[in-house]
Protein backbone atom coordinates (compact mmCIF):
# COMPACT_ATOMS: atom_id res chain seq x y z
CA UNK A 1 15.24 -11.22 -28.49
CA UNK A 2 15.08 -8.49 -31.07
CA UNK A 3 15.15 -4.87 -30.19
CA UNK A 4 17.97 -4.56 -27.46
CA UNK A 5 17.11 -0.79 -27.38
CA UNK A 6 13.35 -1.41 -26.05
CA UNK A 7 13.01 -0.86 -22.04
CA UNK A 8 10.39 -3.33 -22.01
CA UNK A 9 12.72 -6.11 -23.65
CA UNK A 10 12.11 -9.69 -21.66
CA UNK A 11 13.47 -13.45 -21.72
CA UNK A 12 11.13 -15.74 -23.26
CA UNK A 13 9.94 -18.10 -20.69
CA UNK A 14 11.67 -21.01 -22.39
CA UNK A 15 14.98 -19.43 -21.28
CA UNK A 16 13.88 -20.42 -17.69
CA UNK A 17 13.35 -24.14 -18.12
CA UNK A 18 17.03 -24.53 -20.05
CA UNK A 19 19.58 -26.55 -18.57
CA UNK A 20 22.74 -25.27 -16.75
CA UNK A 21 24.88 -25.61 -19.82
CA UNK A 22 22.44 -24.08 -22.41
CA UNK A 23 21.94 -20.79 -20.02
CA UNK A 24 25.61 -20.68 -19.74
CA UNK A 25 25.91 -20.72 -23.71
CA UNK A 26 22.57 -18.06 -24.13
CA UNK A 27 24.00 -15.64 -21.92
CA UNK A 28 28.13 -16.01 -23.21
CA UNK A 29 25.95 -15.06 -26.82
CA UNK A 30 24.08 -11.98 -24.72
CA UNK A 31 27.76 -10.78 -23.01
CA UNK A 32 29.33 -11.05 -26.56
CA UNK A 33 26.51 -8.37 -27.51
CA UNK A 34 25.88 -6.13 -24.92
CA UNK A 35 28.24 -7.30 -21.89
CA UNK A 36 31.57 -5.74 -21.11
CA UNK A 37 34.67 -7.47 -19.57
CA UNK A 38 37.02 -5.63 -17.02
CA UNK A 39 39.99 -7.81 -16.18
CA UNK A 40 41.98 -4.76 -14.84
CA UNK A 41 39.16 -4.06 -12.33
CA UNK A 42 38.13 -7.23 -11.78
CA UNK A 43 34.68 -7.29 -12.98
CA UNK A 44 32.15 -7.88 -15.65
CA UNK A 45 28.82 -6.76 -16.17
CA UNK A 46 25.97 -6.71 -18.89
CA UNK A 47 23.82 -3.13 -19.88
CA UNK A 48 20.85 -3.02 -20.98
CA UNK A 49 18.14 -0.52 -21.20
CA UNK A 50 15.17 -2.89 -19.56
CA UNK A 51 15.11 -3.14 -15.91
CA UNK A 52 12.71 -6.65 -16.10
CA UNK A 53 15.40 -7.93 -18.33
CA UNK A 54 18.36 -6.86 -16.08
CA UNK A 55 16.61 -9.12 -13.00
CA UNK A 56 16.04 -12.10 -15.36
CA UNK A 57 19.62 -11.92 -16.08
CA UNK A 58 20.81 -11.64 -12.61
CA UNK A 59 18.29 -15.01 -11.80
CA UNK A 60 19.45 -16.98 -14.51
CA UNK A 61 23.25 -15.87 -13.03
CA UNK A 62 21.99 -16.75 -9.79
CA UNK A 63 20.99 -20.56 -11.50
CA UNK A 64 24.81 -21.25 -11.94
CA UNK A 65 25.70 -20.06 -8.37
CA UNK A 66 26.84 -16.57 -9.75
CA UNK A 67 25.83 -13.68 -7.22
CA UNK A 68 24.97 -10.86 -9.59
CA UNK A 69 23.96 -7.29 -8.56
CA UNK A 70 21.98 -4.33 -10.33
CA UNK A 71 22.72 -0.88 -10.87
CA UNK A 72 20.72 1.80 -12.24
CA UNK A 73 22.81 4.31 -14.82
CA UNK A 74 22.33 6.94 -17.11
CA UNK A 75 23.37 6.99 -20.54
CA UNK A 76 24.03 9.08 -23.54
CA UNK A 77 21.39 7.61 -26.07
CA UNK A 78 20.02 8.92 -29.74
CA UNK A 79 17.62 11.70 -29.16
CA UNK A 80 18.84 12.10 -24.86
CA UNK A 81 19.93 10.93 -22.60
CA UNK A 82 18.55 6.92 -21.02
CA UNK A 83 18.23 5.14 -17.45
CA UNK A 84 19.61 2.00 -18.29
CA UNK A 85 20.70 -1.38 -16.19
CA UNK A 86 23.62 -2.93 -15.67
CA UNK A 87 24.09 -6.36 -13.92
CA UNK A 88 27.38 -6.48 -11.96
CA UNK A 89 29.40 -9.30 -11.28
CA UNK A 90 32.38 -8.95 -9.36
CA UNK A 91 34.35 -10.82 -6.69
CA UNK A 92 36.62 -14.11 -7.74
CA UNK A 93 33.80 -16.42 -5.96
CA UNK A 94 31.96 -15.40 -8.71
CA UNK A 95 34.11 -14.63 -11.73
CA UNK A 96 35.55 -17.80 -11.65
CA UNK A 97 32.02 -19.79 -12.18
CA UNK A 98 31.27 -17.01 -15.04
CA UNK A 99 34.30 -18.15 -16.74
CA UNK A 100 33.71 -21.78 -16.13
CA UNK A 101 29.99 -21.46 -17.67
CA UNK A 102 29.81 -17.88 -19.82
CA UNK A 103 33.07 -17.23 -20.76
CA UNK A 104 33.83 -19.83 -22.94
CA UNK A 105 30.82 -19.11 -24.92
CA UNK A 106 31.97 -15.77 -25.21
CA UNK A 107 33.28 -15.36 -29.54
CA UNK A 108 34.30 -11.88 -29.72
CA UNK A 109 38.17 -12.01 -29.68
CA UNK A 110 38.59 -8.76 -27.39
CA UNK A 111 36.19 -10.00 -24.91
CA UNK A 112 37.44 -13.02 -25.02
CA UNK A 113 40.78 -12.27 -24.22
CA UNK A 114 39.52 -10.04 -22.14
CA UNK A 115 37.83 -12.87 -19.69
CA UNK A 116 40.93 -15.08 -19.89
CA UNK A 117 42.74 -12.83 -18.92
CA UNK A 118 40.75 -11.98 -15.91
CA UNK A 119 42.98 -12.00 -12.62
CA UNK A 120 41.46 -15.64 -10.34
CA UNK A 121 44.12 -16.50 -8.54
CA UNK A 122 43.42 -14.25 -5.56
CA UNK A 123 41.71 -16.25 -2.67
CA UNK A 124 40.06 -13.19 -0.65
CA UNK A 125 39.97 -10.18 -3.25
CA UNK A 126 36.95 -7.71 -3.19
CA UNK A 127 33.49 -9.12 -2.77
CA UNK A 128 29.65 -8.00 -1.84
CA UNK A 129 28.98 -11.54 -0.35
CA UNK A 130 29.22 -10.42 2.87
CA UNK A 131 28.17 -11.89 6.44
CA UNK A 132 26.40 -9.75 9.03
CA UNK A 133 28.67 -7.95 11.35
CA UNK A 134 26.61 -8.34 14.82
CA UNK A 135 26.75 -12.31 14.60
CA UNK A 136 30.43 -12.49 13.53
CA UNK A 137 31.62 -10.25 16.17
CA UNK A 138 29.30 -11.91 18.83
CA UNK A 139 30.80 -15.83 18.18
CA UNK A 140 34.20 -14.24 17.84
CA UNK A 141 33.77 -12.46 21.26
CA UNK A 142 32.23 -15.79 23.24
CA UNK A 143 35.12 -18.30 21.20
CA UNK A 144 37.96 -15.19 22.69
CA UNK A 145 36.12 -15.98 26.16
CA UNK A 146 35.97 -19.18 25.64
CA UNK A 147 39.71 -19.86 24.91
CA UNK A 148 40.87 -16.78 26.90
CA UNK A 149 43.34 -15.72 24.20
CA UNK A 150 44.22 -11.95 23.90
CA UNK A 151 43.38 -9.80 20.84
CA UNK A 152 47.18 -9.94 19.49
CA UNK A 153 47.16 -13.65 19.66
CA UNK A 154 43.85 -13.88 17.39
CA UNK A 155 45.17 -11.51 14.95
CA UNK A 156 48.25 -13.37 14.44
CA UNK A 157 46.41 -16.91 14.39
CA UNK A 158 43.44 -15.95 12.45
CA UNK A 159 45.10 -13.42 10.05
CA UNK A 160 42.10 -11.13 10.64
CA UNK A 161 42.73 -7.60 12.00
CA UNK A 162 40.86 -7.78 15.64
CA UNK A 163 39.93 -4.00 16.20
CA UNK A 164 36.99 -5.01 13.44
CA UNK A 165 36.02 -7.50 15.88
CA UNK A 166 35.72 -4.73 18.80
CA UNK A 167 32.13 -4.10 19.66
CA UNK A 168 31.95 -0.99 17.63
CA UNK A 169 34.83 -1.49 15.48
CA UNK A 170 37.25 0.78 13.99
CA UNK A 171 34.59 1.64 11.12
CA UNK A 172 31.45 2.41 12.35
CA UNK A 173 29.84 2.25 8.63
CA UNK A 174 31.19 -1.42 8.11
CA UNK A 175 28.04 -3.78 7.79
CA UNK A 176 29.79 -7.62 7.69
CA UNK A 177 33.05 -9.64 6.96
CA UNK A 178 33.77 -11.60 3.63
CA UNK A 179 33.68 -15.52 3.67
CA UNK A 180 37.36 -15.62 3.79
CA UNK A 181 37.69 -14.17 7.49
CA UNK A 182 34.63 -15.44 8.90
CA UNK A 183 35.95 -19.22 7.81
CA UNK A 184 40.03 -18.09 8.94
CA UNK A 185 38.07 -17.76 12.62
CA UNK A 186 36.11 -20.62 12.38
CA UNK A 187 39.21 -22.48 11.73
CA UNK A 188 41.56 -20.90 14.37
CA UNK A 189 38.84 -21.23 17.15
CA UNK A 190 37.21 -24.40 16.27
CA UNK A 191 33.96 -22.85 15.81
CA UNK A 192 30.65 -24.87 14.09
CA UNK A 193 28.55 -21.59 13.97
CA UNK A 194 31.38 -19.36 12.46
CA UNK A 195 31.74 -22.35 9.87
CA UNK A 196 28.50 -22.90 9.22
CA UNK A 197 28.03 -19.11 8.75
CA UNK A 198 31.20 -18.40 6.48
CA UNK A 199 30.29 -21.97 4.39
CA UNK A 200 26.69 -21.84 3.90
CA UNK A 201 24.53 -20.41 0.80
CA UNK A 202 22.68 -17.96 1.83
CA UNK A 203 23.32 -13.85 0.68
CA UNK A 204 22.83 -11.36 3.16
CA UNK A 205 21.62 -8.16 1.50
CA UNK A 206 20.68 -5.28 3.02
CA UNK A 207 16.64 -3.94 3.15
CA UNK A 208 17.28 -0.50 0.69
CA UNK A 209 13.51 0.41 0.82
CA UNK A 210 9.75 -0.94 1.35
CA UNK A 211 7.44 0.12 -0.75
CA UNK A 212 3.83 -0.56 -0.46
CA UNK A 213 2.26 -2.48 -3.24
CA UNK A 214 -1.53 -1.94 -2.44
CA UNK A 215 -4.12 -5.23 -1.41
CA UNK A 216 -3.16 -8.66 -3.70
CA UNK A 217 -3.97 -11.79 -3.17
CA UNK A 218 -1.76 -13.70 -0.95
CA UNK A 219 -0.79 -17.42 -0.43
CA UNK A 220 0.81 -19.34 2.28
CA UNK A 221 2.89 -22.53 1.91
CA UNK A 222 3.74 -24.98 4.12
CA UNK A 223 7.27 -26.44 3.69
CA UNK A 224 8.19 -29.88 5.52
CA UNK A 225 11.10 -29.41 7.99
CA UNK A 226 12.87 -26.02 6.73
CA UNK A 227 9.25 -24.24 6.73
CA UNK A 228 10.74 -21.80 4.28
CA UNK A 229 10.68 -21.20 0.56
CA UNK A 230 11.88 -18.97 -2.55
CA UNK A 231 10.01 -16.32 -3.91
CA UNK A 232 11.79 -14.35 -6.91
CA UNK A 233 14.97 -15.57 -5.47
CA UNK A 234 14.42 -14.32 -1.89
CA UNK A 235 14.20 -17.05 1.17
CA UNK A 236 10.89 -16.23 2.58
CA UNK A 237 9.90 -17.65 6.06
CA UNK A 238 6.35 -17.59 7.46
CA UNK A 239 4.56 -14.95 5.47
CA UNK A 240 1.19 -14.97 7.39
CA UNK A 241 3.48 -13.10 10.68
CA UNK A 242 3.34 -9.99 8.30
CA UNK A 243 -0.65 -9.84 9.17
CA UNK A 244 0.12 -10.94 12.60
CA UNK A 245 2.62 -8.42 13.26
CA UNK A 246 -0.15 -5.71 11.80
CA UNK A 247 -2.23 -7.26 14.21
CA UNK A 248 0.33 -6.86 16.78
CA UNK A 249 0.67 -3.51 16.44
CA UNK A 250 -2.52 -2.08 15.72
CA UNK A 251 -3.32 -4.38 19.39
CA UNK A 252 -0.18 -2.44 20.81
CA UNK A 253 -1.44 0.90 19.87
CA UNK A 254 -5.10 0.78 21.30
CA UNK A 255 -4.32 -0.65 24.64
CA UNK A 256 -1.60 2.15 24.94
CA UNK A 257 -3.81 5.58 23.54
CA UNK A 258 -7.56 3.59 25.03
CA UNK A 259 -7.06 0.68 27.18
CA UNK A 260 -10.53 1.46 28.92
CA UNK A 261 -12.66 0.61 25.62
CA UNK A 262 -9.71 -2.39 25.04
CA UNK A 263 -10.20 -3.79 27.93
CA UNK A 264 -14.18 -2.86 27.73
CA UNK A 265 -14.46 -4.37 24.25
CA UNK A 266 -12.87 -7.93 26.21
CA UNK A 267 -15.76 -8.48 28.23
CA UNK A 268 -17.96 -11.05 27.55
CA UNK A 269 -21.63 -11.17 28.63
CA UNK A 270 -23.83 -14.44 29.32
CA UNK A 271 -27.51 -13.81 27.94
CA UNK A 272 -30.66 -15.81 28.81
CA UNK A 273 -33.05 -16.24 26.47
CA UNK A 274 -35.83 -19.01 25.99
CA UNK A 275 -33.92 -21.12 28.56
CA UNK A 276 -30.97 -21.02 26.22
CA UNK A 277 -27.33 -19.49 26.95
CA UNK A 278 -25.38 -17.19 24.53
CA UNK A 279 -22.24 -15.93 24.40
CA UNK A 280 -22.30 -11.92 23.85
CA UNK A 281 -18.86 -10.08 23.00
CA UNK A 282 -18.40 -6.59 22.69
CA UNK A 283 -18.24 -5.28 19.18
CA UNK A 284 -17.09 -1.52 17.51
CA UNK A 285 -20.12 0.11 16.84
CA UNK A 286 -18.31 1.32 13.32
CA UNK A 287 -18.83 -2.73 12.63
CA UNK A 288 -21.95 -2.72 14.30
CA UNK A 289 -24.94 -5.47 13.24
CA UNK A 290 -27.74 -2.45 13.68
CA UNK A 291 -30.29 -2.70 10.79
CA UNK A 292 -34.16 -2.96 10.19
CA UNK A 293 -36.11 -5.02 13.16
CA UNK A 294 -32.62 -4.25 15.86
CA UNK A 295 -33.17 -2.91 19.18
CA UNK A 296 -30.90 -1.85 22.11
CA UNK A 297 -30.87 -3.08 25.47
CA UNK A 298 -28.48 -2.42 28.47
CA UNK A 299 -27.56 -5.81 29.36
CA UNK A 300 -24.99 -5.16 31.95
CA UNK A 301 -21.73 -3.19 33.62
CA UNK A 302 -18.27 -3.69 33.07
CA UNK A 303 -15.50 -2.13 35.21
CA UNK A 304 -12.03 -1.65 34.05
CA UNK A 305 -9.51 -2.27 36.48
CA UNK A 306 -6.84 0.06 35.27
CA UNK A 307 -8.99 3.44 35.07
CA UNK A 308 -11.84 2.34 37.43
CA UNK A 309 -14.18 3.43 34.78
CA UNK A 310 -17.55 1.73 34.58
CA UNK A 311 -18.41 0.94 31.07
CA UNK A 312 -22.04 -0.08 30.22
CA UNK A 313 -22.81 -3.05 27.50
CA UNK A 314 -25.46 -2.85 25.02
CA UNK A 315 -26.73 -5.45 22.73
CA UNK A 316 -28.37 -5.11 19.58
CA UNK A 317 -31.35 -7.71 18.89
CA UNK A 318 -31.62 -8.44 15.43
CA UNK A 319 -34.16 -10.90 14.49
CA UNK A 320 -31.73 -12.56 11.41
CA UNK A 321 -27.96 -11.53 12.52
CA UNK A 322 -28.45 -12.23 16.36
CA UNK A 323 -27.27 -10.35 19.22
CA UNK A 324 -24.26 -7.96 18.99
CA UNK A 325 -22.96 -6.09 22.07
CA UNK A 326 -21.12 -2.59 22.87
């Protein structure tokens, strides 16, 4: 990759079909260039001026089980100052792996005493890999029940401090509990759904913002037994309920604000003609099937139950597209 300086800078897609070992030794050579090592803190991260490259970084990292995250800086730069990237990596859960796979690739001396001498002894310093706080509080809560222990008793088993497990905690802004405590409870209390919660793979990150992306073409895929998938390294579950839910609500609003023309547009109309039986349903005249040859008749009443308002049904004859009601 040539020209670190250019915001559009990107991997080659070869780097994506590389082996474990050879994207550990491609990105040691891109942290002895542009990455910078933090021992006393306890982190490491890589800067770069291209946001597309920052995310291929943090999915290659995410290849060798290292949970990277992105932050968006400004920096002095020839000519003014930049936005640039820089991919975070912090927590021993994840520093160790870095060392184990990028760190001895690293050659620059400073950095490289730099990463050995990076603190990874520590079993539960700071992290981002954090687990929800509703669930964790709700199985701690039930277990307590369960074993009918007191508060004091847990805290001293568990080595957790209890008041976070109060319904509204002591910190109102906290939003989950590390690994570490969620697995000390599942161990005190015995618990398969704290374990399997504090020892499984998934990252809970929080929804920062949705922003629309106008009309693309979409797909669907149907996944034997887990019926999920990933999609740029997010686990996505049952992405037609999106247009349901639209659906849904769209539904919700019209029977609330006009549930007479709802519950008008529902009825359905039986239709003789030529000895033969059809099926008429009530369609928006905005969608209407009026055109050259159509005609209206007034083929019947409905009344709505809920407003007592009688609504009269009107088909459109139209020699080609059939008969169309409203």
């Amino acid at each position: 990759m040539r020209n670190p300086g250019d915001p559009h800078l990107e991997m080659p897609s070869a780097a994506f079909g590389l082996s474990n070992e050879q994207i550990g030794l491609l990105l040691g050579r891109m942290w002895d260039g542009d990455g910078h090592v933090n021992p006393s803190d306890r982190n490491t991260y890589y800067a770069t001026s291209s946001k597309r490259l920052a995310q291929q970084v943090q999915h290659l990292l995410l290849r060798l089980g290292i949970l990277g995250r992105i932050r968006e800086v400004s920096f002095a730069y020839a000519g003014g100052p930049r936005v640039g990237y820089q991919v975070f990596v912090t927590g021993v859960e994840n520093l160790r792996p870095l060392t184990r796979w990028i760190g001895v690739h690293l050659v620059a001396p400073a950095k490289l005493e730099a990463i050995r001498a990076m603190p990874l002894e520590a079993l539960n310093g700071p992290s981002k890999d954090l687990v929800p706080v509703g669930p964790v509080r709700a199985l701690a809560r039930a277990a307590k029940s369960r074993t009918g222990e007191t508060w004091g008793e847990i805290e001293s088993g568990a080595d957790v401090s209890a008041r976070d497990l109060y319904p509204v905690g002591t910190n109102p802004a906290k939003i989950g509990f590390t690994r570490g405590v969620v697995n000390r409870l599942a161990q005190y209390f015995g618990d398969t759904e704290l374990q399997r919660l504090g020892s499984n793979d998934v990252l809970w990150d929080r929804v920062v913002s949705i922003e629309p992306a106008g009309e693309q073409q979409t797909y669907d895929l149907e996944i034997a037994d887990t019926h999920n998938f990933v999609a740029n390294d997010i686990i996505v579950h049952n992405s037609h309920s999106v247009a349901y839910s639209v659906v849904a609500y769209h539904t919700a609003f019209l029977k609330t604000h006009h549930p007479c023309g709802v519950h008008g547009g529902a009825a359905v109309v039986e239709h003789r003609e030529d000895g033969r039986s059809h099926q008429v349903h009530r369609r928006s005249p905005r969608n209407g099937a009026r055109g050259a040859g159509a005609r209206c008749e007034r083929i019947g009443v409905a009344l709505h139950g809920d407003c007592g308002q009688a609504h009269s049904l009107r088909a459109w004859r139209h020699p080609q597209r059939g008969t169309r009601c409203h």
